[in-house]
C-alpha atoms as a PDB file:
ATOM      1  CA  UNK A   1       0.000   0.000   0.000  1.00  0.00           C
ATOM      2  CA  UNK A   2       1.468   3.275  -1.022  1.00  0.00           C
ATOM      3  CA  UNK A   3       2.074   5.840   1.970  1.00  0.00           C
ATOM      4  CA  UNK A   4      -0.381   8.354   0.429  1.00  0.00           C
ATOM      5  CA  UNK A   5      -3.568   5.527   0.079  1.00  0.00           C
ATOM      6  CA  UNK A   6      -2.756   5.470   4.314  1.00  0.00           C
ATOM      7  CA  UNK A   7      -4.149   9.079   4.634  1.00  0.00           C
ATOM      8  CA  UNK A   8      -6.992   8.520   2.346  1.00  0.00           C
ATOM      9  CA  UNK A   9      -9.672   7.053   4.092  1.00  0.00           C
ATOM     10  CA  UNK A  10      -7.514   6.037   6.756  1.00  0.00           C
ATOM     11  CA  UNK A  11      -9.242   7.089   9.594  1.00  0.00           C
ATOM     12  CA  UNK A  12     -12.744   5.361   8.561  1.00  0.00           C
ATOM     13  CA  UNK A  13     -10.703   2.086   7.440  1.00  0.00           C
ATOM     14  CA  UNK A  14      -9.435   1.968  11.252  1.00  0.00           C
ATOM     15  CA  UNK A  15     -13.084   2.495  12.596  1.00  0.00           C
ATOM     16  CA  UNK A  16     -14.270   0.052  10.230  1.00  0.00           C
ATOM     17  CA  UNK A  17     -11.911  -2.821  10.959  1.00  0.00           C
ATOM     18  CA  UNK A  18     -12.531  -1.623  14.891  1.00  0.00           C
ATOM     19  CA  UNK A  19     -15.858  -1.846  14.568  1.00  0.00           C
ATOM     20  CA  UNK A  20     -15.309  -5.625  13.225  1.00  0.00           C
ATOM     21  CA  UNK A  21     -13.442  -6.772  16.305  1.00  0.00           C
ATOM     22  CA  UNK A  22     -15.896  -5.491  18.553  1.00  0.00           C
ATOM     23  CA  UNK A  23     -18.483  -7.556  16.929  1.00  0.00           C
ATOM     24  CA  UNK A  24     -16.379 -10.171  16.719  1.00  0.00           C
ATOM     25  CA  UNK A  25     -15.687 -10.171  20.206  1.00  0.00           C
ATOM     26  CA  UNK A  26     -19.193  -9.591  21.456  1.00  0.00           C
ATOM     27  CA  UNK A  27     -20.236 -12.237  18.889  1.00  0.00           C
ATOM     28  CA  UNK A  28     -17.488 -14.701  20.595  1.00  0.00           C
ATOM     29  CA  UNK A  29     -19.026 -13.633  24.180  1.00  0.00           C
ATOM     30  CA  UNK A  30     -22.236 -14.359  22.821  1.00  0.00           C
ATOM     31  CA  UNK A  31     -21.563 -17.708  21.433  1.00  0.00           C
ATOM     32  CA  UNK A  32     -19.647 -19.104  24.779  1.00  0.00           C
ATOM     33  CA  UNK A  33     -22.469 -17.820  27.022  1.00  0.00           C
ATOM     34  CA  UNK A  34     -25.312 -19.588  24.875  1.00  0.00           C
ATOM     35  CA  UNK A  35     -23.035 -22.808  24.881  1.00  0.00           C
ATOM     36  CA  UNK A  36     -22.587 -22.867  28.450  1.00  0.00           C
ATOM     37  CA  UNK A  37     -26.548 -22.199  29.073  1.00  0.00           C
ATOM     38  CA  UNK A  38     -27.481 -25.212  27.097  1.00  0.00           C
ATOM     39  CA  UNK A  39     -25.311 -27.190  28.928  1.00  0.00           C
ATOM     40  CA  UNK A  40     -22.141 -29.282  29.063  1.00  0.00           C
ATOM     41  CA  UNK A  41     -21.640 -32.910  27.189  1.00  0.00           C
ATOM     42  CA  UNK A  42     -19.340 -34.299  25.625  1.00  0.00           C
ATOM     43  CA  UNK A  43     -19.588 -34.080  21.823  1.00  0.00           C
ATOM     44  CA  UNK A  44     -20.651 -38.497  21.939  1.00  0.00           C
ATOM     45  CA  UNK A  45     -23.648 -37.668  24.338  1.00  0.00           C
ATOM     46  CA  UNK A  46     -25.454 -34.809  22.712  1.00  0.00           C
ATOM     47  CA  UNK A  47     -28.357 -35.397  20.338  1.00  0.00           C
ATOM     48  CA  UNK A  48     -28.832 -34.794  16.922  1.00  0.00           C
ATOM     49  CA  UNK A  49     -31.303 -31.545  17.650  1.00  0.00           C
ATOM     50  CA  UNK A  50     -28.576 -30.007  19.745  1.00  0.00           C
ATOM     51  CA  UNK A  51     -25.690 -30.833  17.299  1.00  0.00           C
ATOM     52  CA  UNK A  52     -27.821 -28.861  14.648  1.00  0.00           C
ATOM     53  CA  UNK A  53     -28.150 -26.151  17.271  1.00  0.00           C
ATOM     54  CA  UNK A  54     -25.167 -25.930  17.628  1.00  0.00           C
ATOM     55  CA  UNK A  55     -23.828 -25.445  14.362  1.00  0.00           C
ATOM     56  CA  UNK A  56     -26.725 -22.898  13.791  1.00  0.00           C
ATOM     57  CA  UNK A  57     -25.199 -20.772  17.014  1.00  0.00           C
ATOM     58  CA  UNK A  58     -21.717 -20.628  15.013  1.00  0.00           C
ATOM     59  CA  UNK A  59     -23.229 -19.709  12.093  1.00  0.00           C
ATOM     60  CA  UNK A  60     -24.915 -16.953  12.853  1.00  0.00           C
ATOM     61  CA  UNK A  61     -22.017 -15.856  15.240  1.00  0.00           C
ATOM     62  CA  UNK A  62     -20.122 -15.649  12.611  1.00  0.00           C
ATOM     63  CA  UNK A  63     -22.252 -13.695  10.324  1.00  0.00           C
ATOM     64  CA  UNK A  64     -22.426 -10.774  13.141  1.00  0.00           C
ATOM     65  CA  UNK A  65     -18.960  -9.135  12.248  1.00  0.00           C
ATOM     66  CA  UNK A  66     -19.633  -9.260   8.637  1.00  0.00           C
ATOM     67  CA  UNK A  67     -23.372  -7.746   8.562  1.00  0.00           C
ATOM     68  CA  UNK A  68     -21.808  -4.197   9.715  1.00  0.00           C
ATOM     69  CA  UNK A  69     -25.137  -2.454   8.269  1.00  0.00           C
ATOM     70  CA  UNK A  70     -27.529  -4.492  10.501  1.00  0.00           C
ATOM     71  CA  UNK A  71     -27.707  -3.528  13.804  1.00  0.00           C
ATOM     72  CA  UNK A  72     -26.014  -5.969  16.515  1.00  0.00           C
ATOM     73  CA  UNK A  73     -28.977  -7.198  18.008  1.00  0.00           C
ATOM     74  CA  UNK A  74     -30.525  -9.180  14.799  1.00  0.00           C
ATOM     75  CA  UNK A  75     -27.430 -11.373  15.507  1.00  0.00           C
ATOM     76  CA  UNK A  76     -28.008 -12.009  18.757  1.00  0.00           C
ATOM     77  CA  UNK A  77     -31.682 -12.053  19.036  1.00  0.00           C
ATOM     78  CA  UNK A  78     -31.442 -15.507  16.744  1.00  0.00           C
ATOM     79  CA  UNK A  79     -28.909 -16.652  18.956  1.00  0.00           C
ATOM     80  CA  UNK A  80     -30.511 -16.277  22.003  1.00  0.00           C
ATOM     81  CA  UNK A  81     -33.650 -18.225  20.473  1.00  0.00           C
ATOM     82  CA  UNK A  82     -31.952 -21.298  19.096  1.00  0.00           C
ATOM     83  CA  UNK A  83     -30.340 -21.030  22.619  1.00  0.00           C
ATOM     84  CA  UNK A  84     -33.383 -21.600  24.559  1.00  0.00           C
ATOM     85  CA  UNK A  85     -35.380 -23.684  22.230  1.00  0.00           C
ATOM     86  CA  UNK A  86     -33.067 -26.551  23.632  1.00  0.00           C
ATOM     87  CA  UNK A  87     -33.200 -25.314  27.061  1.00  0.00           C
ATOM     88  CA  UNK A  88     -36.972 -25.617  27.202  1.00  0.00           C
ATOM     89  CA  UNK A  89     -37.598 -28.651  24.950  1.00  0.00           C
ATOM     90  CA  UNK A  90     -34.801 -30.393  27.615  1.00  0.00           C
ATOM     91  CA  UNK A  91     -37.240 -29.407  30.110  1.00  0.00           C
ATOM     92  CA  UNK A  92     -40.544 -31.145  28.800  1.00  0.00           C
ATOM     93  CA  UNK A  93     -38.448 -34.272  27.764  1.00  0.00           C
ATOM     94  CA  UNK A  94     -37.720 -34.319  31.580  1.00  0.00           C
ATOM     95  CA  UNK A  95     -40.840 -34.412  32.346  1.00  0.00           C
ATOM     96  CA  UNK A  96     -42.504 -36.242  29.159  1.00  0.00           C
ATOM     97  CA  UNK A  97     -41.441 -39.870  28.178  1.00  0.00           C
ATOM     98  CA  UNK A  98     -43.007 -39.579  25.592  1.00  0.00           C
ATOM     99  CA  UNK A  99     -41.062 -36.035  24.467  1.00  0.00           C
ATOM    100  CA  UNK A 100     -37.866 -37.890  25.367  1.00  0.00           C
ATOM    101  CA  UNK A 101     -38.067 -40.601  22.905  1.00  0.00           C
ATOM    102  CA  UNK A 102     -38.693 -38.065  20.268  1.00  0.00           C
ATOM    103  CA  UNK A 103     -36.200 -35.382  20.971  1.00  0.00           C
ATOM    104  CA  UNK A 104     -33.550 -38.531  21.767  1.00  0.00           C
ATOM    105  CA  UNK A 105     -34.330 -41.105  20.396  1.00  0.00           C
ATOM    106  CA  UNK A 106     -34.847 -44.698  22.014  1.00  0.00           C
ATOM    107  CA  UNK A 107     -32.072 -46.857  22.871  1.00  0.00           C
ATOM    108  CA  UNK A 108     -32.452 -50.770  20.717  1.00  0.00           C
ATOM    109  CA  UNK A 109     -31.195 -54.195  21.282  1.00  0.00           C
ATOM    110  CA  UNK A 110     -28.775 -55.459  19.189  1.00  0.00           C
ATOM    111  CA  UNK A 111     -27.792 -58.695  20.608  1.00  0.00           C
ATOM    112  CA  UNK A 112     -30.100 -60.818  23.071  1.00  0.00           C
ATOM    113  CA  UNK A 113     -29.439 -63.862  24.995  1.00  0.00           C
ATOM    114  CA  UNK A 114     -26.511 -64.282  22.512  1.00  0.00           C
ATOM    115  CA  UNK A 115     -28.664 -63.822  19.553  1.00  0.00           C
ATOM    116  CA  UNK A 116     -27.706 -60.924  17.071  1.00  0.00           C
ATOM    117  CA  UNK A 117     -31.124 -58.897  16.214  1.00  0.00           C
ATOM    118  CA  UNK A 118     -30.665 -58.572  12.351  1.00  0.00           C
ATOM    119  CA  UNK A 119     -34.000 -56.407  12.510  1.00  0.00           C
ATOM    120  CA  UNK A 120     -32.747 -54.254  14.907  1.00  0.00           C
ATOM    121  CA  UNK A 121     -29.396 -53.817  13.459  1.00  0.00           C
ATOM    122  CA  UNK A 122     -31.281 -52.439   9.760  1.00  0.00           C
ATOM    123  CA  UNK A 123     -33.274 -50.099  11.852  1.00  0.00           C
ATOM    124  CA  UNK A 124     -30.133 -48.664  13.245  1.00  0.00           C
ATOM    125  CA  UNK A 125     -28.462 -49.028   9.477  1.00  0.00           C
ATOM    126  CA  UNK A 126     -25.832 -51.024  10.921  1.00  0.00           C
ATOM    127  CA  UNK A 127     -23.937 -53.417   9.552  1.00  0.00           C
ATOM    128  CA  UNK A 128     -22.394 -56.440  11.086  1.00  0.00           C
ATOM    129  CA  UNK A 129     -18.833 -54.926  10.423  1.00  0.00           C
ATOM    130  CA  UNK A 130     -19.769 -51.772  12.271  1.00  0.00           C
ATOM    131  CA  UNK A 131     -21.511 -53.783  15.208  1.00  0.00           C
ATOM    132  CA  UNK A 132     -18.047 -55.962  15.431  1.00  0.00           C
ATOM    133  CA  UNK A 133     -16.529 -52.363  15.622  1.00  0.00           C
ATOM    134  CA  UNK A 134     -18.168 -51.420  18.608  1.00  0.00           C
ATOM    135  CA  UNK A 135     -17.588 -54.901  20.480  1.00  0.00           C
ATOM    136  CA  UNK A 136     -14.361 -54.331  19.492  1.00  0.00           C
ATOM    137  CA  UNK A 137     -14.177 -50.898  20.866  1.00  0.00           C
ATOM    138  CA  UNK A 138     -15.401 -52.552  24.079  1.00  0.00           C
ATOM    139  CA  UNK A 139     -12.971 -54.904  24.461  1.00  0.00           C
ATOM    140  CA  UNK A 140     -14.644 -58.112  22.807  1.00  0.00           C
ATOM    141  CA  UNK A 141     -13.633 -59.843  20.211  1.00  0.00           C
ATOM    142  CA  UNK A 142     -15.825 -62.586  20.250  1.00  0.00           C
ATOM    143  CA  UNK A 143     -19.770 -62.641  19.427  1.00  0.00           C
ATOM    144  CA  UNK A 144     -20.213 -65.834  21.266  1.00  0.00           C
ATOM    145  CA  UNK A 145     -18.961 -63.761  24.767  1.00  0.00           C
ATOM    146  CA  UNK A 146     -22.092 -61.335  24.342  1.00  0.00           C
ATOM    147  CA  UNK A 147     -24.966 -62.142  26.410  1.00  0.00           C
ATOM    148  CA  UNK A 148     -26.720 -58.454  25.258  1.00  0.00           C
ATOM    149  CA  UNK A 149     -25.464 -55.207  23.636  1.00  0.00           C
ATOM    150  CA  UNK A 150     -27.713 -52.338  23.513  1.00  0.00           C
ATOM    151  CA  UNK A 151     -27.088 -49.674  21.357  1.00  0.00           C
ATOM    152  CA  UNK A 152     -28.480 -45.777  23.259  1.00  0.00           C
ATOM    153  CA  UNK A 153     -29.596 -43.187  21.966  1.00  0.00           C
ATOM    154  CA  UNK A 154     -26.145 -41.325  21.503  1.00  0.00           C
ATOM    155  CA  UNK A 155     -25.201 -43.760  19.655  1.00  0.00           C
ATOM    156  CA  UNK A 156     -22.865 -45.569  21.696  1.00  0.00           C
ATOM    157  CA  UNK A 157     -23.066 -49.599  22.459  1.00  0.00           C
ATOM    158  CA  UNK A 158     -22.768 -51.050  25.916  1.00  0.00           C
ATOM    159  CA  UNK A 159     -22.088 -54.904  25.900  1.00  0.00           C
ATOM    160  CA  UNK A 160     -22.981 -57.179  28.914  1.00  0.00           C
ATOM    161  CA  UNK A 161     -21.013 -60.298  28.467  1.00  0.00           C
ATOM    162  CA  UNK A 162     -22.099 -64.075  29.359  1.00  0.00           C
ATOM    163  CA  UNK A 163     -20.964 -65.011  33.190  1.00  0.00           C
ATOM    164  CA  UNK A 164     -18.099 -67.455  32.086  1.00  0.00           C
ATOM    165  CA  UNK A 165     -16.980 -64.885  29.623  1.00  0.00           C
ATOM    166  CA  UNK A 166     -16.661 -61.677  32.280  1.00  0.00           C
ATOM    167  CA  UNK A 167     -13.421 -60.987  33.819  1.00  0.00           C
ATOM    168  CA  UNK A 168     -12.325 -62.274  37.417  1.00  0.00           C
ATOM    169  CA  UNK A 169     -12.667 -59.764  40.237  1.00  0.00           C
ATOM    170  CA  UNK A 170     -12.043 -59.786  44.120  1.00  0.00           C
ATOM    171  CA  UNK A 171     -15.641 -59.956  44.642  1.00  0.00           C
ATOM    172  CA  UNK A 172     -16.113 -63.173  42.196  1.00  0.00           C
ATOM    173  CA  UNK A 173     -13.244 -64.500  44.119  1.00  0.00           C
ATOM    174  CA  UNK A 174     -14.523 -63.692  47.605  1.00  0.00           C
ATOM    175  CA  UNK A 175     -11.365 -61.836  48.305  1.00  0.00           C
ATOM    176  CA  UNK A 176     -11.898 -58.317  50.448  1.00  0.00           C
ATOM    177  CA  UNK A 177     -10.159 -55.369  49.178  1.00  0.00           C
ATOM    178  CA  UNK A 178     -10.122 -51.620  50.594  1.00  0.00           C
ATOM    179  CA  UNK A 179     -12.160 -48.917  49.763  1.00  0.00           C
ATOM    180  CA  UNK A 180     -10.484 -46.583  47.402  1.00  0.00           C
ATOM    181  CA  UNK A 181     -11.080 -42.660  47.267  1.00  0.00           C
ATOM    182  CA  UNK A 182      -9.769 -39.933  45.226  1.00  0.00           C
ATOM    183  CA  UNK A 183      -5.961 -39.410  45.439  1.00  0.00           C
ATOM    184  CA  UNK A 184      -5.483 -35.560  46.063  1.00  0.00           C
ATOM    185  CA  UNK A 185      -2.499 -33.627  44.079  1.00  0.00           C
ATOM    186  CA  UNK A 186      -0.222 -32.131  46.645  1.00  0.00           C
ATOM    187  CA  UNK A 187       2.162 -30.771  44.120  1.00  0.00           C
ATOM    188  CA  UNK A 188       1.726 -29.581  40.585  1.00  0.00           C
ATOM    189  CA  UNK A 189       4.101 -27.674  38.436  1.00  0.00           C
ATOM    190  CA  UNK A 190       6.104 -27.520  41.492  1.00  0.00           C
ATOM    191  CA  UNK A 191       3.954 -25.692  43.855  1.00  0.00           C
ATOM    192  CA  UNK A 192       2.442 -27.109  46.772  1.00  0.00           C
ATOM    193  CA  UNK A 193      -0.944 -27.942  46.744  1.00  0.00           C
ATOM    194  CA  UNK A 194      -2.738 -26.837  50.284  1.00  0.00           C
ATOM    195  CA  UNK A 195      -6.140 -27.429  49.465  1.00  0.00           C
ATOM    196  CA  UNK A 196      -5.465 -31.201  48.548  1.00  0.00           C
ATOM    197  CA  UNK A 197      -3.003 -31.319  51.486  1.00  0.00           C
ATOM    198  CA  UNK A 198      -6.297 -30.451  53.882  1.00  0.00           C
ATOM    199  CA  UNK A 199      -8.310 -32.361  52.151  1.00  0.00           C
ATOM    200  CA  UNK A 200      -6.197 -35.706  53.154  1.00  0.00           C
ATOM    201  CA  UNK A 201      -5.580 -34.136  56.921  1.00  0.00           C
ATOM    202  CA  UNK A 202      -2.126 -33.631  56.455  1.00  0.00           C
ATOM    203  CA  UNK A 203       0.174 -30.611  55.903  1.00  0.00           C
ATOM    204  CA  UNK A 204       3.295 -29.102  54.646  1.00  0.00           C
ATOM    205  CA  UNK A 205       5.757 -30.346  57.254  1.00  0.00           C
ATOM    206  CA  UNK A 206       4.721 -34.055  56.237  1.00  0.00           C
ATOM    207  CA  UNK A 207       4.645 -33.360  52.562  1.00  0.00           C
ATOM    208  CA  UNK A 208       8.322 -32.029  53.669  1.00  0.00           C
ATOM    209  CA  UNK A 209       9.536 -35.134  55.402  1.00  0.00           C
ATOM    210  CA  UNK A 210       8.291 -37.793  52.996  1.00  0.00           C
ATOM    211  CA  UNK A 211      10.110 -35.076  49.915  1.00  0.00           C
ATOM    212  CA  UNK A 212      13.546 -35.611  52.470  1.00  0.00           C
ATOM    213  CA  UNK A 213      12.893 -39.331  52.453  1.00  0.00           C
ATOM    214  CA  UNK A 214      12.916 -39.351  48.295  1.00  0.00           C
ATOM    215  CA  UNK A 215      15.672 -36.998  48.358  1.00  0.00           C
ATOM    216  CA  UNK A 216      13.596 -34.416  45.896  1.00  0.00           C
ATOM    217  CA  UNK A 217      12.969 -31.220  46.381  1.00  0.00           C
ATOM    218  CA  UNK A 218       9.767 -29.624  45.776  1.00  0.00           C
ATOM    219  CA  UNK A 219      10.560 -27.311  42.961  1.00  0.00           C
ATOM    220  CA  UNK A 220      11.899 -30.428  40.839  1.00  0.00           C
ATOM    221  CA  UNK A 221       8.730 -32.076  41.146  1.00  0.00           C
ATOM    222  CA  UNK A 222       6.201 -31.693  37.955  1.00  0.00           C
ATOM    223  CA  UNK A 223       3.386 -33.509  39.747  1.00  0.00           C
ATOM    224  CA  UNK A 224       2.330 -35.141  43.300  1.00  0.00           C
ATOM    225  CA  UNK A 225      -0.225 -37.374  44.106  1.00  0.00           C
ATOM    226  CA  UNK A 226      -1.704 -39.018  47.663  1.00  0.00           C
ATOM    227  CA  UNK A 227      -3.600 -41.961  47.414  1.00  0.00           C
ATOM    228  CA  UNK A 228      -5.867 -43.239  50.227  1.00  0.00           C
ATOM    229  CA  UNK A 229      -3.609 -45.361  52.390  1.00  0.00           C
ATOM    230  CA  UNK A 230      -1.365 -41.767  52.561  1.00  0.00           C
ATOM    231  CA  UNK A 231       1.399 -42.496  50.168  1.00  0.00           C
ATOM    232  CA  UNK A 232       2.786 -40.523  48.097  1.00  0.00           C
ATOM    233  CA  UNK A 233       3.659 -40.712  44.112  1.00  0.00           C
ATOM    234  CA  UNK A 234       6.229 -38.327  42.812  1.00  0.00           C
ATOM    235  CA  UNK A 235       6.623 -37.110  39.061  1.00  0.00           C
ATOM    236  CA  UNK A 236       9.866 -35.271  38.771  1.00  0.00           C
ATOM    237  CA  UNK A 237      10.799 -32.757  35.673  1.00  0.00           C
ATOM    238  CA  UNK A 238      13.611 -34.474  35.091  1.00  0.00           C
ATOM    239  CA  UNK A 239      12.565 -38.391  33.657  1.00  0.00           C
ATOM    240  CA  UNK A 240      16.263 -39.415  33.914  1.00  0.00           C
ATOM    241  CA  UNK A 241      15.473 -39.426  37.890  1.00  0.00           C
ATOM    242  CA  UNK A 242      13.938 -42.439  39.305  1.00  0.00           C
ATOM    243  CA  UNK A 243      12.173 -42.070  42.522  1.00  0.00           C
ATOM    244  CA  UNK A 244      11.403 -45.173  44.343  1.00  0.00           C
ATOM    245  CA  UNK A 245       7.993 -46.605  44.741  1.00  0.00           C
ATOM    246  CA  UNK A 246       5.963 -46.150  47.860  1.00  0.00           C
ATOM    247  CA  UNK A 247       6.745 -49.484  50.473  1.00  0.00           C
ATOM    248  CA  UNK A 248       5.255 -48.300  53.644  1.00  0.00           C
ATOM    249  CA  UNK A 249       2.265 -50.956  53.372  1.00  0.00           C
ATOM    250  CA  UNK A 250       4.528 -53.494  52.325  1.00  0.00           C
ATOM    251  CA  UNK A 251       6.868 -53.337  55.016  1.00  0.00           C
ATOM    252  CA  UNK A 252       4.377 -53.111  57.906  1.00  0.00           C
ATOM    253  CA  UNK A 253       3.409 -56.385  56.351  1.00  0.00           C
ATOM    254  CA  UNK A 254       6.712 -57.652  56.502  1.00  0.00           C
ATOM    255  CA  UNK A 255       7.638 -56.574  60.419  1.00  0.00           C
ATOM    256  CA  UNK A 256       3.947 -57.915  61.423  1.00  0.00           C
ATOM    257  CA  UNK A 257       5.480 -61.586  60.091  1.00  0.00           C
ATOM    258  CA  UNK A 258       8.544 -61.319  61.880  1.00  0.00           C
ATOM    259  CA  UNK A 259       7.215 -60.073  65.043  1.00  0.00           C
ATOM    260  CA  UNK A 260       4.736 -62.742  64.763  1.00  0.00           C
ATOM    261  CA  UNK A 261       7.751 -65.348  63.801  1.00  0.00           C
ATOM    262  CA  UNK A 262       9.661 -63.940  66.974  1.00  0.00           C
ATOM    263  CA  UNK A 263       7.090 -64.415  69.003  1.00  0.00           C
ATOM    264  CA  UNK A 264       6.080 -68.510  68.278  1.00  0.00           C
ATOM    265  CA  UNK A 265      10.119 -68.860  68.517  1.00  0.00           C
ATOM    266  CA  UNK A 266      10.330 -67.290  72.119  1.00  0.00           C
ATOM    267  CA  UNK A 267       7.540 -69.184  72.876  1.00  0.00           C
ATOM    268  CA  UNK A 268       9.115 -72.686  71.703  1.00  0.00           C
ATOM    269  CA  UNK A 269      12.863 -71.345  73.578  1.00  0.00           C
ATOM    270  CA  UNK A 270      11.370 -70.779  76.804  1.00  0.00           C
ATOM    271  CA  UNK A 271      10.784 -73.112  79.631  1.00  0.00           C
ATOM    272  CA  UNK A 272       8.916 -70.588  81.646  1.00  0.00           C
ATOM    273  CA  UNK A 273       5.237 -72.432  80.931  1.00  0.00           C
ATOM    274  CA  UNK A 274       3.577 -68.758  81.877  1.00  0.00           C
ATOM    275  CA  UNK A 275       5.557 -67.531  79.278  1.00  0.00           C
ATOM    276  CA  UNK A 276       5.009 -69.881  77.059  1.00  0.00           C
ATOM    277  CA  UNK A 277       1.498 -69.076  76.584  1.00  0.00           C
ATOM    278  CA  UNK A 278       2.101 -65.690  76.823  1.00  0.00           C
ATOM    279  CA  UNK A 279       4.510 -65.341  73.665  1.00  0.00           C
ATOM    280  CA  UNK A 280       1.717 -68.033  72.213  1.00  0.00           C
ATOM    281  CA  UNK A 281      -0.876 -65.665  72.490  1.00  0.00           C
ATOM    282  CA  UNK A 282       1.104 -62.414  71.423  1.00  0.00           C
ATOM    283  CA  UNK A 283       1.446 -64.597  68.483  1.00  0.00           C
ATOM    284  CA  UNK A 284      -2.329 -65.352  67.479  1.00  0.00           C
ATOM    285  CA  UNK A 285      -2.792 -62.015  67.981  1.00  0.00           C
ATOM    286  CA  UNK A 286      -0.410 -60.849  65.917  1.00  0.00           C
ATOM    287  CA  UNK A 287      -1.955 -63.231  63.410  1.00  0.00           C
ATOM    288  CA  UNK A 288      -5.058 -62.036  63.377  1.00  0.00           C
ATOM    289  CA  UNK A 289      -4.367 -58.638  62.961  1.00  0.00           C
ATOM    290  CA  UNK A 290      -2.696 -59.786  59.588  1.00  0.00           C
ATOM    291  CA  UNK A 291      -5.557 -61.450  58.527  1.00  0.00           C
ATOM    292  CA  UNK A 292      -7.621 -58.438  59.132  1.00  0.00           C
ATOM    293  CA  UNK A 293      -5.002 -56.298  57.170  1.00  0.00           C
ATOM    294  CA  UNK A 294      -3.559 -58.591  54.693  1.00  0.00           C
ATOM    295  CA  UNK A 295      -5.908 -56.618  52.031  1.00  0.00           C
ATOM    296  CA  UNK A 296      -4.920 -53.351  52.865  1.00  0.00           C
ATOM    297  CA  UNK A 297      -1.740 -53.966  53.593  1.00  0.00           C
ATOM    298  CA  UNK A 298      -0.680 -55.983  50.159  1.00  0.00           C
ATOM    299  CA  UNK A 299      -2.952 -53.783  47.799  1.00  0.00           C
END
């Protein structure tokens, strides 16, 4: 552009193009409110009607800095009714069955009692490669491990596999295990964490000591974690570093066998018959507190 073409018209070029990033950015503000009013999903879990919304919203948004004749508000009036024609029509499906189906959609078996629904699957305009997809996607491989698969109204399939064919757990084995809860992060991008320190009732100082223990220093760690039994699981910056694995549980275990082994050998060494009995019972005790804790302890 020639320096002379900067004077002409320059100072209603400026307004113009200021006038477009204002729009733009009141368009923008516009379009994140409205998306945040009709709610948040992940992209698999909304319905058709609000994926058509949706794209409607970010059309018109970004029509606004472009229409620079037509006043702002016959942008955003638009907006502001595609954004609460979901918002109410989620309301009556709440309430309505009926409503629900049809704004949804209904969810249809695909396989039952082992037996693929070929029906079913041409409603859905599935084929049987795209059905083996989503067993595959769910971790079977094998049509003859399906008791029933349903596919929902998202679009997703949820498989529940034949007894003989689901995986072992504790529970299936009889085996008690410990209740797990959220592990808090105590450190992240090496700052201390207080609020998940509090959360876990313990503070800086014992963050502190178990660092000392690791040899690491708080600033060289990228990320912290505490699980539920208290221990603590280091991430340093540097991946050249290794930082041994929490033992605590482990080695309880451990002491609780030899103190119990100690104990049945003092009780075999000494003649002492009160003794005896006494180191005998230590013993069973000892015992049975590790097969109360054996779970938690070897976790």
């Amino acid at each position: 552009m020639l320096p002379g073409s900067l004077h002409v018209g320059g100072g209603d070029r400026v307004a113009e193009w200021l006038t477009i990033v204002i729009r733009s950015l009141i368009a923008f503000a516009a379009m994140f409110l409205f998306a945040k009013l009709i709610g948040k999903r992940q992209l698999s879990q909304i319905t058709f009607f609000e994926y058509i919304v949706g794209i409607a919203i970010g059309d018109m948004a970004a029509i606004i800095p472009d229409q620079l004749q037509a006043p702002l508000y016959h942008g955003l009036l638009p907006m502001a009714v595609y954004t609460a024609l979901p918002i109410l029509l989620s309301f009556i499906a709440l309430k309505s069955k009926k409503a629900r189906d049809i704004l949804e959609g209904k969810a249809r078996v695909l396989i039952q009692n082992g037996k693929i629904l070929e029906d079913n699957l041409r409603k859905e305009r599935m084929s049987t490669d795209e059905l083996l997809e989503h067993l595959r996607a769910k971790n079977v491989f094998q049509v003859a491990d399906v008791e029933f698969a349903i596919m929902e109204s998202n679009g997703s399939v949820n498989v529940m596999l034949k007894p003989d064919a689901e995986p072992v757990t504790p529970k299936r084995l009889g085996l008690k295990v410990p209740a797990e809860s959220q592990p808090q992060v105590v450190i992240m991008d090496g700052k201390i964490m207080d609020e998940g320190l509090a959360t876990i009732g313990f503070n800086r100082r014992w963050l502190k000591g178990e660092l000392d223990k690791l040899g690491v220093a708080v600033e060289n760690v990228y990320l912290a974690q505490v699980n539920a039994a208290g221990e603590l699981y280091v991430d340093l910056y540097d991946d050249r570093i290794q930082v041994p694995e929490p033992k605590a549980r482990e080695l309880t275990h451990i002491l609780l066998k030899k103190a119990q082994a100690d104990l049945e050998l003092y009780a075999l060494a000494t003649e002492n018959e009160g003794a005896k009995r006494d180191y005998a019972a230590m013993a069973k005790r000892i015992e049975s507190v590790l097969n109360e804790t054996e779970p938690y302890l070897r976790h």
